[in-house]
N, C-alpha and C. Protein backbone atom coordinates (compact mmCIF):
# COMPACT_ATOMS: atom_id res chain seq x y z
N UNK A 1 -6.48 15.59 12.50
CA UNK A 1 -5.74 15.08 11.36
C UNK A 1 -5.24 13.67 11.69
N UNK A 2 -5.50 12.56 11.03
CA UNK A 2 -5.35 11.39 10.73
C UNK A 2 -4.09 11.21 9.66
N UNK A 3 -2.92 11.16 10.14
CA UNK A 3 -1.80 10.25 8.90
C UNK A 3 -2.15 8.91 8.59
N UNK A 4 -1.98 8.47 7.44
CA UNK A 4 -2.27 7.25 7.02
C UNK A 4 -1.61 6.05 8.06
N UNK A 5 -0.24 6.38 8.80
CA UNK A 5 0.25 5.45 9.19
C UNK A 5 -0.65 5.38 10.75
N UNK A 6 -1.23 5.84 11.13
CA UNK A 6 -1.84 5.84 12.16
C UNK A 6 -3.48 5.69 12.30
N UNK A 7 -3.79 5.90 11.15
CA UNK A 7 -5.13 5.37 10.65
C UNK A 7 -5.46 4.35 11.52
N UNK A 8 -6.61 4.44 12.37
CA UNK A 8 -7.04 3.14 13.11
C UNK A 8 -7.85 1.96 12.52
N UNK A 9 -7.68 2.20 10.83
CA UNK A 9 -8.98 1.67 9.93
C UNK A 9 -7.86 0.67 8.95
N UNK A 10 -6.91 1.18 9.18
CA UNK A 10 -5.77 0.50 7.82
C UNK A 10 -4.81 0.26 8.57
N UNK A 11 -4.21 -0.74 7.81
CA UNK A 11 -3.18 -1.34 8.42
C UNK A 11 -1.81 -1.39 7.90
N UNK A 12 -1.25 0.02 8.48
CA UNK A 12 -0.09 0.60 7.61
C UNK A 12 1.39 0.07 8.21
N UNK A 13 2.61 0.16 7.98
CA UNK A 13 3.15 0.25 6.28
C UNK A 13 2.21 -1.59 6.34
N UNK A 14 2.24 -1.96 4.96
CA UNK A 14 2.06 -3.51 4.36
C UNK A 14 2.79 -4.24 4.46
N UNK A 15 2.92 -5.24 4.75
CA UNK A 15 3.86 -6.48 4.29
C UNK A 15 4.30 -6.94 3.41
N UNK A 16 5.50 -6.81 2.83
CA UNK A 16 5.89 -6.91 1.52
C UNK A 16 5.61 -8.37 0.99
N UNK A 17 5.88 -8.35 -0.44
CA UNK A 17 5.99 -9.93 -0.89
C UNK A 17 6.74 -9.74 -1.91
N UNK A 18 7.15 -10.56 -2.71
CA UNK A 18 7.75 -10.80 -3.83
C UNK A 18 8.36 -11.89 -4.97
N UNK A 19 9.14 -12.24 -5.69
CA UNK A 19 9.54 -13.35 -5.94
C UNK A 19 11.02 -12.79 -6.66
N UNK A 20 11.23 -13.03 -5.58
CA UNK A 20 13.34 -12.54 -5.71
C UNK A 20 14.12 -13.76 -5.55
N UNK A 21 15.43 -13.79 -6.05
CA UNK A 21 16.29 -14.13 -5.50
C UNK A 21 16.87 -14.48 -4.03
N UNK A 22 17.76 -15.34 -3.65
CA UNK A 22 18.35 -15.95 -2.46
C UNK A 22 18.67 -14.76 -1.61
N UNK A 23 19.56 -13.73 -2.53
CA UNK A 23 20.25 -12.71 -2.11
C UNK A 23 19.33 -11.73 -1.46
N UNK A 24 17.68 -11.49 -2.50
CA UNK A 24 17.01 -10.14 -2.20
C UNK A 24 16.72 -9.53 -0.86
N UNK A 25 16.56 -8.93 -0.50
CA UNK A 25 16.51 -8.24 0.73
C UNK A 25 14.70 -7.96 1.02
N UNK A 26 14.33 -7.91 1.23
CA UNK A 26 12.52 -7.45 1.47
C UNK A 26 12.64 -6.43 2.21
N UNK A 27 11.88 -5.24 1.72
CA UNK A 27 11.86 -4.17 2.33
C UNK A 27 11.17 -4.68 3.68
N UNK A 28 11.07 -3.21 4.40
CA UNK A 28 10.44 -3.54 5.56
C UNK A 28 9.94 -2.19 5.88
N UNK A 29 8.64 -1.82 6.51
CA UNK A 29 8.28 -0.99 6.68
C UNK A 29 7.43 0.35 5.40
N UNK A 30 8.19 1.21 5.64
CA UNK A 30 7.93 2.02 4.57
C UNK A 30 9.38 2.37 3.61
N UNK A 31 10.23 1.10 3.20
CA UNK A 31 10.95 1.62 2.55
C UNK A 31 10.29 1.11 1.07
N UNK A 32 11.08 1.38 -0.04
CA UNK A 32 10.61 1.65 -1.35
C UNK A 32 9.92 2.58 -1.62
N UNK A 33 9.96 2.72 -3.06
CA UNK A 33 8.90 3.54 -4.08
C UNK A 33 8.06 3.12 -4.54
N UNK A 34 6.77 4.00 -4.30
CA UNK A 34 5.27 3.00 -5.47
C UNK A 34 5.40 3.24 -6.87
N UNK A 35 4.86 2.56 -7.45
CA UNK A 35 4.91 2.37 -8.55
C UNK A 35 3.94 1.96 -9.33
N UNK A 36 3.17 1.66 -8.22
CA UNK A 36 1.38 0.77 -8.88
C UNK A 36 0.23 0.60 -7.54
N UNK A 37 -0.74 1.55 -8.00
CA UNK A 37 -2.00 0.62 -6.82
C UNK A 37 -3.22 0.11 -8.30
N UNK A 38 -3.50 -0.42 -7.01
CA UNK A 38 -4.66 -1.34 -7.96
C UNK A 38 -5.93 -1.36 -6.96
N UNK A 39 -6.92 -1.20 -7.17
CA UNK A 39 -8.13 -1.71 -6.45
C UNK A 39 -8.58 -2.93 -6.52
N UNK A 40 -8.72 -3.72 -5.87
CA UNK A 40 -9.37 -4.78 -6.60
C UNK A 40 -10.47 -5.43 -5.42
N UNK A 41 -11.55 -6.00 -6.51
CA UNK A 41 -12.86 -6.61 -5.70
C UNK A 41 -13.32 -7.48 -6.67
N UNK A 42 -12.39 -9.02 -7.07
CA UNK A 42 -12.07 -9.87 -7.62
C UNK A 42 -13.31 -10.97 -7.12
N UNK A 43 -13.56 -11.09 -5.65
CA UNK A 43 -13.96 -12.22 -5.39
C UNK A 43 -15.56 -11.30 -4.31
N UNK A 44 -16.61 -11.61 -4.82
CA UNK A 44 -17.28 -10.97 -4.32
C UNK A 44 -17.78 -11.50 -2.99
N UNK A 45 -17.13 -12.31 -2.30
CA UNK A 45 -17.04 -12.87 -0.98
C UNK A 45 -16.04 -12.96 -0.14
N UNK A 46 -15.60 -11.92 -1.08
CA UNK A 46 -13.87 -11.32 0.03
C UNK A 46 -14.24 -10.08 -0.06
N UNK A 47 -13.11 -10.05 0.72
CA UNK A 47 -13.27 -7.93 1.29
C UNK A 47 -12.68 -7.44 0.21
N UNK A 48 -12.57 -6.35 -0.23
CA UNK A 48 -11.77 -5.56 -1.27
C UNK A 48 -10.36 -4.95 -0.66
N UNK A 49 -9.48 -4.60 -1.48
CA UNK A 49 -8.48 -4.19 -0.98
C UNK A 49 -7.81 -3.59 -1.88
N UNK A 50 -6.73 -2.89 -1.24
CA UNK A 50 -5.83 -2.04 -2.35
C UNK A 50 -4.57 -2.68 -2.25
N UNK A 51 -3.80 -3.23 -3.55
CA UNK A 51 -2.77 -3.57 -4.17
C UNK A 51 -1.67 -2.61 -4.49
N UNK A 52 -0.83 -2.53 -3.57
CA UNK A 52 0.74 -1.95 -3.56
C UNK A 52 1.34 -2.61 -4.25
N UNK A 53 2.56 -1.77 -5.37
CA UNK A 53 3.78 -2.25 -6.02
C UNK A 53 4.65 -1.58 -5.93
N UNK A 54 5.78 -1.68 -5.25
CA UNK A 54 7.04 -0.62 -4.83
C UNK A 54 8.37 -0.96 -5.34
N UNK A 55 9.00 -0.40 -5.80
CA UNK A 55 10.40 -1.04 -6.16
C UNK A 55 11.77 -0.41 -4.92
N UNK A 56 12.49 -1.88 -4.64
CA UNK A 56 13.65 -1.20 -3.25
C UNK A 56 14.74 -1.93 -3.87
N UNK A 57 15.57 -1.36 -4.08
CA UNK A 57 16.81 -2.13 -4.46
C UNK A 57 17.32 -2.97 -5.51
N UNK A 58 16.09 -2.46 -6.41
CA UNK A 58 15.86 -2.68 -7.81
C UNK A 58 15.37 -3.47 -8.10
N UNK A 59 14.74 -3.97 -7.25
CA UNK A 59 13.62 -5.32 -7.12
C UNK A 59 12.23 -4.68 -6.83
N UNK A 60 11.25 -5.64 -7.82
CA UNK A 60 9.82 -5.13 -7.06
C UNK A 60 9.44 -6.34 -6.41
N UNK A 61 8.72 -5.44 -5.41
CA UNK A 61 7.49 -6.45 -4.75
C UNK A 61 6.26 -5.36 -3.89
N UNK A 62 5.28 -6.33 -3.59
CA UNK A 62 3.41 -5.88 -3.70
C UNK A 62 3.40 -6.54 -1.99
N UNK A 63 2.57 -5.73 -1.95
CA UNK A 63 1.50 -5.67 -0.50
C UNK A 63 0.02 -5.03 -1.01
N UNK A 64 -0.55 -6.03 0.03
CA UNK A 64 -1.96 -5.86 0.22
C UNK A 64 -2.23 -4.81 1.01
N UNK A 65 -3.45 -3.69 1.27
CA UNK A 65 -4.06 -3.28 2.41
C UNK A 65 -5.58 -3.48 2.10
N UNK A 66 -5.57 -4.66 3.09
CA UNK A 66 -6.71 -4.63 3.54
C UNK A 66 -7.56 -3.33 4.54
N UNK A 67 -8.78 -3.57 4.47
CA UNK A 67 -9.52 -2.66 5.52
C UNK A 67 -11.18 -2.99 5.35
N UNK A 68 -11.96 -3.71 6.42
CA UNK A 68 -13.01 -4.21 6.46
C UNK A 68 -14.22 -2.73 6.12
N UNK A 69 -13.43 -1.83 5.44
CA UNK A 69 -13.97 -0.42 5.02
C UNK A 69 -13.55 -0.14 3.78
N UNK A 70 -15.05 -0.53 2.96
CA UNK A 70 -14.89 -0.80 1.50
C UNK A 70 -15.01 1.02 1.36
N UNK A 71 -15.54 2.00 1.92
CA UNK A 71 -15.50 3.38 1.62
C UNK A 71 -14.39 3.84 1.72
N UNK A 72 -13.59 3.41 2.84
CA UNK A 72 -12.11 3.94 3.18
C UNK A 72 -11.37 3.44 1.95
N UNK A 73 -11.47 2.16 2.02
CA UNK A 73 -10.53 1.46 0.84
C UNK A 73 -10.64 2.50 -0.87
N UNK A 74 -11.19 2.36 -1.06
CA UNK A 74 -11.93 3.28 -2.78
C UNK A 74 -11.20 4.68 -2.22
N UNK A 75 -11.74 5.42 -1.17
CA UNK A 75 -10.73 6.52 -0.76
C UNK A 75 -9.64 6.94 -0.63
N UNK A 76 -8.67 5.65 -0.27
CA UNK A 76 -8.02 5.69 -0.08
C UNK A 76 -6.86 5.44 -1.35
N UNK A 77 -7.50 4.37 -1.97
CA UNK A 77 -7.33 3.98 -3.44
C UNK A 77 -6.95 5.47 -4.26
N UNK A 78 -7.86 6.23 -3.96
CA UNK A 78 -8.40 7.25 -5.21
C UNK A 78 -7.00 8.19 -4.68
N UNK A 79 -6.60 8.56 -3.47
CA UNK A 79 -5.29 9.15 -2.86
C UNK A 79 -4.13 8.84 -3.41
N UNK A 80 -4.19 6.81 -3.32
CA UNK A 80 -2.70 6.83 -3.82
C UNK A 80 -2.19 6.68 -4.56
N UNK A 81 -3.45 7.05 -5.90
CA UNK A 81 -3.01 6.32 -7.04
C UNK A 81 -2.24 8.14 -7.89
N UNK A 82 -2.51 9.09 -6.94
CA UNK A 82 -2.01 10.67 -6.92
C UNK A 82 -0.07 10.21 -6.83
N UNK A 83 -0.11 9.21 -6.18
CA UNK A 83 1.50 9.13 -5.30
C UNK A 83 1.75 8.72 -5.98
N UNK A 84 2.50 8.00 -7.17
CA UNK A 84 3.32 6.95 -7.96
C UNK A 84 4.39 7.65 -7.99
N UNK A 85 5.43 7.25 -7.74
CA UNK A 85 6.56 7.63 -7.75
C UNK A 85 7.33 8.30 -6.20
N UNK A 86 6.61 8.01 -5.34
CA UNK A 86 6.62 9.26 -4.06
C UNK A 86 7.41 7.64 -2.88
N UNK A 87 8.05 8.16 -2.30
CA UNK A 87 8.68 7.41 -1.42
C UNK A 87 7.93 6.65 -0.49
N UNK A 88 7.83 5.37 -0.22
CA UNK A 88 6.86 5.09 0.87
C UNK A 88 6.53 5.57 2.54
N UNK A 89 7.87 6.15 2.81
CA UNK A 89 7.83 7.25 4.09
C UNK A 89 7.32 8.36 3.96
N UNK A 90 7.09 8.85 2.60
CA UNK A 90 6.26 10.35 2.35
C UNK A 90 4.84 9.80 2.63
N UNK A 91 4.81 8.85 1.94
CA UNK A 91 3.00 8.61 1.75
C UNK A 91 2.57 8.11 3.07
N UNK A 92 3.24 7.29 3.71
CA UNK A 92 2.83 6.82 5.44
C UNK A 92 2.50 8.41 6.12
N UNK A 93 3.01 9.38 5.66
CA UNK A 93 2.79 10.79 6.24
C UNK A 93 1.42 11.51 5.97
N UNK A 94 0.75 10.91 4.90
CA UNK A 94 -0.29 11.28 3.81
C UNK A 94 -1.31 11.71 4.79
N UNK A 95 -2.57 12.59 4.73
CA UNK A 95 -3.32 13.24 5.80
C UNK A 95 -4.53 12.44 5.29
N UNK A 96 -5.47 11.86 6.21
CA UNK A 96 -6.28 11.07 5.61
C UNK A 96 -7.29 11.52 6.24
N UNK A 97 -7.96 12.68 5.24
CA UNK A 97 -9.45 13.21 5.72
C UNK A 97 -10.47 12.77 5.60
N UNK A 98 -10.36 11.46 6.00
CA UNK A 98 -12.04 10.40 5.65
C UNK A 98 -11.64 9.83 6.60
């Protein structure tokens, strides 16, 4: 059994981003809630990746996961788009049978 956060293929928790305020805080790690994935394969000379949107402190902000594993990625995609609403420390727990 493979947890997502230990996945040797992905590169877990993401790095947040956002466009907040002076004050906002940036999560870190696996805090926040999702709220949005996205797949995307925009540029057909980039890698594909899955698009995180989490809200922490009543602010949103998005992370990328990359993974030079366009099968993992779509897989993985297809998993978390099950989670919306699920804490980002639950889903870092997620069992990743691929």
């Amino acid at each position: 059994m493979t947890v997502l956060r230990r996945h040797p293929k992905v590169n877990w928790p993401p790095q947040w981003n956002g466009s907040c305020g002076p004050d906002a805080e940036f999560p870190v790690g696996e805090q926040g809630v999702l709220k949005k994935v996205q797949y995307l394969t925009v540029d057909p000379t980039a890698a594909a990746r899955v698009q995180l949107w989490i809200e922490h402190d009543g602010s949103e902000f998005w992370a990328f996961v990359p993974s030079e594993d366009p099968v993992l990625l779509s897989r993985l995609y297809a998993k978390l788009k099950h989670c919306i609403g699920q804490r980002m420390g639950e889903i870092g727990s997620l069992d990743l049978d691929f």
